[in-house]
N, C-alpha and C. Protein backbone atom coordinates (compact mmCIF):
# COMPACT_ATOMS: atom_id res chain seq x y z
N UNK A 1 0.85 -1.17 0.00
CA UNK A 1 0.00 0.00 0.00
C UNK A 1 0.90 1.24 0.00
N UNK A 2 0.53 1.68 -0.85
CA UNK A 2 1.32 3.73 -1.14
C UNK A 2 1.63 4.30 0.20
N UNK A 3 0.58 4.31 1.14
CA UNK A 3 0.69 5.13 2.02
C UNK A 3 1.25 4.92 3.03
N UNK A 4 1.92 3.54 3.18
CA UNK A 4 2.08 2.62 4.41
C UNK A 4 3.72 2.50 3.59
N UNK A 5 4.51 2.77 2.54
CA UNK A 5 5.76 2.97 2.28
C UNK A 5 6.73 4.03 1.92
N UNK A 6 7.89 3.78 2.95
CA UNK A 6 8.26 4.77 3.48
C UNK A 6 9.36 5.65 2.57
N UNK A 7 9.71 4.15 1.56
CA UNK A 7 10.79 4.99 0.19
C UNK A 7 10.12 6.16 -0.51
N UNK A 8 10.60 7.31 -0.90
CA UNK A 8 10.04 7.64 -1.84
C UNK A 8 10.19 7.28 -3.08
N UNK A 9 10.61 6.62 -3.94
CA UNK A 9 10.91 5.97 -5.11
C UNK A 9 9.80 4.67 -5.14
N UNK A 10 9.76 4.05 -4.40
CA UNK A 10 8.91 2.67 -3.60
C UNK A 10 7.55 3.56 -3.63
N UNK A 11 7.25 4.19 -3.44
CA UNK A 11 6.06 4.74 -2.89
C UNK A 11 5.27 5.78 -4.61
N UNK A 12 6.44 6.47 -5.11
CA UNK A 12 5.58 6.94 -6.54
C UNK A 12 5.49 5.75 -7.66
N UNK A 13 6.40 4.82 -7.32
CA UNK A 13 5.85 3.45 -8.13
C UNK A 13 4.45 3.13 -8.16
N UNK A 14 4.67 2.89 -6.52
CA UNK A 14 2.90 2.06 -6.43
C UNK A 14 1.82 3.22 -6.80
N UNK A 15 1.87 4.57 -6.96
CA UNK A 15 1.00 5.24 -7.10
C UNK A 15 0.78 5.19 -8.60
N UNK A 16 2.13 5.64 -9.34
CA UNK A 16 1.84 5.39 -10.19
C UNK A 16 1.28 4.14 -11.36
N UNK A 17 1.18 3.12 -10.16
CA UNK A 17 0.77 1.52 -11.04
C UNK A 17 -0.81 1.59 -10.68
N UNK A 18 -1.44 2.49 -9.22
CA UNK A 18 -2.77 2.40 -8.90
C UNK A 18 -3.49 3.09 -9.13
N UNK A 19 -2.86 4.44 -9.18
CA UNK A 19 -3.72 5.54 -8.95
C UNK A 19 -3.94 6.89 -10.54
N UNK A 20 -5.33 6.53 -10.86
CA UNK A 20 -5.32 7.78 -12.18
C UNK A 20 -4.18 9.26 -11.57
N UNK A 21 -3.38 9.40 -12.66
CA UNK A 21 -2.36 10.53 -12.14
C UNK A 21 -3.51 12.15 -12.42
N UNK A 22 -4.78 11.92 -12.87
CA UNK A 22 -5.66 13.10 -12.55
C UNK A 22 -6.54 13.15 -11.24
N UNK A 23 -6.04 11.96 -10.01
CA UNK A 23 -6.96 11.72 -9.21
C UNK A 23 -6.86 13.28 -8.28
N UNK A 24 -8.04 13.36 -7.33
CA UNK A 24 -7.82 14.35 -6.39
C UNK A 24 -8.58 13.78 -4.71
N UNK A 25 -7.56 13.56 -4.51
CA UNK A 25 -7.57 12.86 -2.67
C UNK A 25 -8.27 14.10 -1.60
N UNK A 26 -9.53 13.59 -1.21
CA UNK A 26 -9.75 14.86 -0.18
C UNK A 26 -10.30 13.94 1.22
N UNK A 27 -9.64 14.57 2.04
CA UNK A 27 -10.46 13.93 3.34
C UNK A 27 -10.49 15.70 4.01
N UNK A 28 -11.37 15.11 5.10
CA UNK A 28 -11.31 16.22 6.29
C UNK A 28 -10.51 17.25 6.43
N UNK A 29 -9.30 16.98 6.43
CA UNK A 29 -7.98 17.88 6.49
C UNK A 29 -7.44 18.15 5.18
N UNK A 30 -7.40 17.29 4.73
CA UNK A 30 -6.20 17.71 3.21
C UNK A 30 -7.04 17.62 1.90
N UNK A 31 -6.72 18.32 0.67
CA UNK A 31 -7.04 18.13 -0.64
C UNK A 31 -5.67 17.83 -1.56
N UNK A 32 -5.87 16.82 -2.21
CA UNK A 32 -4.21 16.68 -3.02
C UNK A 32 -4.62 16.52 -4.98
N UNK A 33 -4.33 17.65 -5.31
CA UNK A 33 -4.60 17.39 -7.22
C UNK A 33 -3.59 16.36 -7.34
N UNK A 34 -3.42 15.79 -8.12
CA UNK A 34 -2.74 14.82 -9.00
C UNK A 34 -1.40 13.95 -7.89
N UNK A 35 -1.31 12.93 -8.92
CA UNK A 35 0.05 12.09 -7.70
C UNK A 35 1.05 13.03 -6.54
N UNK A 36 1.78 14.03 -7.25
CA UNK A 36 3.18 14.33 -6.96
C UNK A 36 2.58 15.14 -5.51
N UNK A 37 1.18 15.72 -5.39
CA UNK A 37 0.90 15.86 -3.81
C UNK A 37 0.22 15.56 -3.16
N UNK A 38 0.21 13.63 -3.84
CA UNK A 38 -0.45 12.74 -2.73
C UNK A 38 0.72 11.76 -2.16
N UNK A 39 2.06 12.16 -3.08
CA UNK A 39 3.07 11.70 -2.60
C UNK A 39 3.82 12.33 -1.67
N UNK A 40 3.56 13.58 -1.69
CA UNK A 40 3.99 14.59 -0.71
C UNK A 40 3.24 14.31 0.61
N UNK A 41 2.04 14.29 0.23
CA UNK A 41 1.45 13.85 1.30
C UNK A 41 1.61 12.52 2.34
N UNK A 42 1.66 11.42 1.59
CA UNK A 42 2.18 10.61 2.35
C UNK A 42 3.62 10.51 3.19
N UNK A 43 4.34 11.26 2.12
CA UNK A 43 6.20 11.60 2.68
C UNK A 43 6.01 12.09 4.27
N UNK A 44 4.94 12.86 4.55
CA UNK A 44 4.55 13.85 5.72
C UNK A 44 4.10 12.38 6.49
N UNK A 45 2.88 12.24 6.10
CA UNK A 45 2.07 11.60 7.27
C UNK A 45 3.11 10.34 7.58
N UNK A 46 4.27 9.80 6.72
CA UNK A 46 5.25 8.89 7.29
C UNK A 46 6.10 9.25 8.12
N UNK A 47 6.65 10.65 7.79
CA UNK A 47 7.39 11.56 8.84
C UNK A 47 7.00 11.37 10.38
N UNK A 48 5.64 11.75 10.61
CA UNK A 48 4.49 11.94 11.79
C UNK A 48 4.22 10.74 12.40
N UNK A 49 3.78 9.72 11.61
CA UNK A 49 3.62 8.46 12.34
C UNK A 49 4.13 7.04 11.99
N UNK A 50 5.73 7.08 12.07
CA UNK A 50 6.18 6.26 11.66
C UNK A 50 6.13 5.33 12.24
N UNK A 51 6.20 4.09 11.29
CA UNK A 51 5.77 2.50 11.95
C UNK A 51 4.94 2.24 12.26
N UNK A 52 3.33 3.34 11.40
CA UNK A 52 2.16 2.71 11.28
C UNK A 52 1.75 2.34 9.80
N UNK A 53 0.69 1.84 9.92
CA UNK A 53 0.30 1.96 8.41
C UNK A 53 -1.64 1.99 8.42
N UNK A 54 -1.99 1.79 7.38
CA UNK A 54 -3.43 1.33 7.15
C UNK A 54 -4.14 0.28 6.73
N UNK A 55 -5.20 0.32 7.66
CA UNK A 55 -5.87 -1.01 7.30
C UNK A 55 -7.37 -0.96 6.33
N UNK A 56 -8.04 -0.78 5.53
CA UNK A 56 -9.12 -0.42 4.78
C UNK A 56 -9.95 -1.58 5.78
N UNK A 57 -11.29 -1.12 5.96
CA UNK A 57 -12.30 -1.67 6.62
C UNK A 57 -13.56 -1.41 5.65
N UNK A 58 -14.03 -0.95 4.77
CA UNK A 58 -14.93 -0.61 3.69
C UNK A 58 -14.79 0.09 2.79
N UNK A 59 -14.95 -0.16 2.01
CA UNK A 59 -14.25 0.63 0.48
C UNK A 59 -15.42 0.35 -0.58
N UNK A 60 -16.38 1.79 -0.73
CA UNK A 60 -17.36 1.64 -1.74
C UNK A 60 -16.78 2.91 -3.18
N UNK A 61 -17.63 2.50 -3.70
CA UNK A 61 -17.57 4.15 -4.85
C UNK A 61 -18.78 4.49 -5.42
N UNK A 62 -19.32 5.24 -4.50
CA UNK A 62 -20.63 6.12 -4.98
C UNK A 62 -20.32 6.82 -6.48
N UNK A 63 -21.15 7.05 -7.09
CA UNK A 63 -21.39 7.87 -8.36
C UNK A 63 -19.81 7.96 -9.17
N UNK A 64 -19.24 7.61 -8.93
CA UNK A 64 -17.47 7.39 -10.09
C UNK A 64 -16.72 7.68 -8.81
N UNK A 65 -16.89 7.89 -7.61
CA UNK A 65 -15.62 8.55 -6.58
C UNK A 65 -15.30 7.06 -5.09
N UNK A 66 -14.73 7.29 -4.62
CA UNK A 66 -14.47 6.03 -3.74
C UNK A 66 -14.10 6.89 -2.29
N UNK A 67 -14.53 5.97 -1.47
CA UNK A 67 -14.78 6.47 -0.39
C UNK A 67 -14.32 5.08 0.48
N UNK A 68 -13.40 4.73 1.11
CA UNK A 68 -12.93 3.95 2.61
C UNK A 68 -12.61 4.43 3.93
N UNK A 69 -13.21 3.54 4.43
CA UNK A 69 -13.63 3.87 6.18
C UNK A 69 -11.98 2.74 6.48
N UNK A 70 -11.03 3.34 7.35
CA UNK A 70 -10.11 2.96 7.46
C UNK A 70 -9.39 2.96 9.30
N UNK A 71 -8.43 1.98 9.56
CA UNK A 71 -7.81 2.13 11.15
C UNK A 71 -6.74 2.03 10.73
N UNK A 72 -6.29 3.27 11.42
CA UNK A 72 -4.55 3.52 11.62
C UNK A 72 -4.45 2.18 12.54
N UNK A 73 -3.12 1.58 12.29
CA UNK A 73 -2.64 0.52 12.70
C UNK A 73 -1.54 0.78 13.12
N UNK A 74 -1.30 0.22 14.49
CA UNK A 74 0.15 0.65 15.37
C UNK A 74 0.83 -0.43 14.92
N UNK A 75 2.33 -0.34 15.54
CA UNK A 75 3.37 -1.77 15.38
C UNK A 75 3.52 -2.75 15.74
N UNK A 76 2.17 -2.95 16.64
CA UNK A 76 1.73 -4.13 17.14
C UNK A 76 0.67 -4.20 16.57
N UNK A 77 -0.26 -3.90 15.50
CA UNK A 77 -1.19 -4.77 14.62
C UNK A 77 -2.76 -3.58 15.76
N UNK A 78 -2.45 -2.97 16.71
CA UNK A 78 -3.78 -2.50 17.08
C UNK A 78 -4.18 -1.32 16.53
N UNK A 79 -5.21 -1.32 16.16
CA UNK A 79 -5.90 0.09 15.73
C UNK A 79 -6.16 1.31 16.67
N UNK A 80 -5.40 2.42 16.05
CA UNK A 80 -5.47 3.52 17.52
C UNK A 80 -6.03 4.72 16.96
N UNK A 81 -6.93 4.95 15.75
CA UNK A 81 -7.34 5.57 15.04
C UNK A 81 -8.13 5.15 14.20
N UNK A 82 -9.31 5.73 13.88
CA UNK A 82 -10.12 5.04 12.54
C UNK A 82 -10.96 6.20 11.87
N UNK A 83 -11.25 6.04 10.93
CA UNK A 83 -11.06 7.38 9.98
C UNK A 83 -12.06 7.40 8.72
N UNK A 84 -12.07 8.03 7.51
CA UNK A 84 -12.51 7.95 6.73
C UNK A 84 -12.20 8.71 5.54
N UNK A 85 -11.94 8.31 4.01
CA UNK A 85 -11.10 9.61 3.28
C UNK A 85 -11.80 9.28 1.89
């Protein structure tokens, strides 16, 4: 998963193998146009909470857009956050 690796080289790979490079990522806090600042974005949130990652718990896509309900996952496998983006 993109967001859960910590290379940056490792990390615009997988975006670029998953993700339309016109996508636009919005949750609560952040809006990101296209890959290069959803890669930025992740570079940060790895900075902040390193040696977690994510776990997807529901993943639909209303009308063409996608929407997952998700738990931050600590380094022992427990969820200490759960979210939605």
């Amino acid at each position: 998963m993109a967001c859960s690796t910590v290379d940056d080289n490792d990390r615009q790979m997988l975006l670029d193998q998953s993700v339309d490079p016109t996508c636009v990522y919005t949750d609560p806090l952040v809006q990101c146009h296209e890959l290069d600042e959803l890669n930025v974005m992740y570079r940060s949130y790895q900075r902040e909470y390193a040696g977690t990652s994510f776990r997807t718990t529901r993943f639909v896509e209303p009308n063409g857009r996608a929407l997952a309900d998700w738990d931050l996952i600590d380094g022992e496998g427990n969820a200490v956050v759960s979210g939605n983006s």
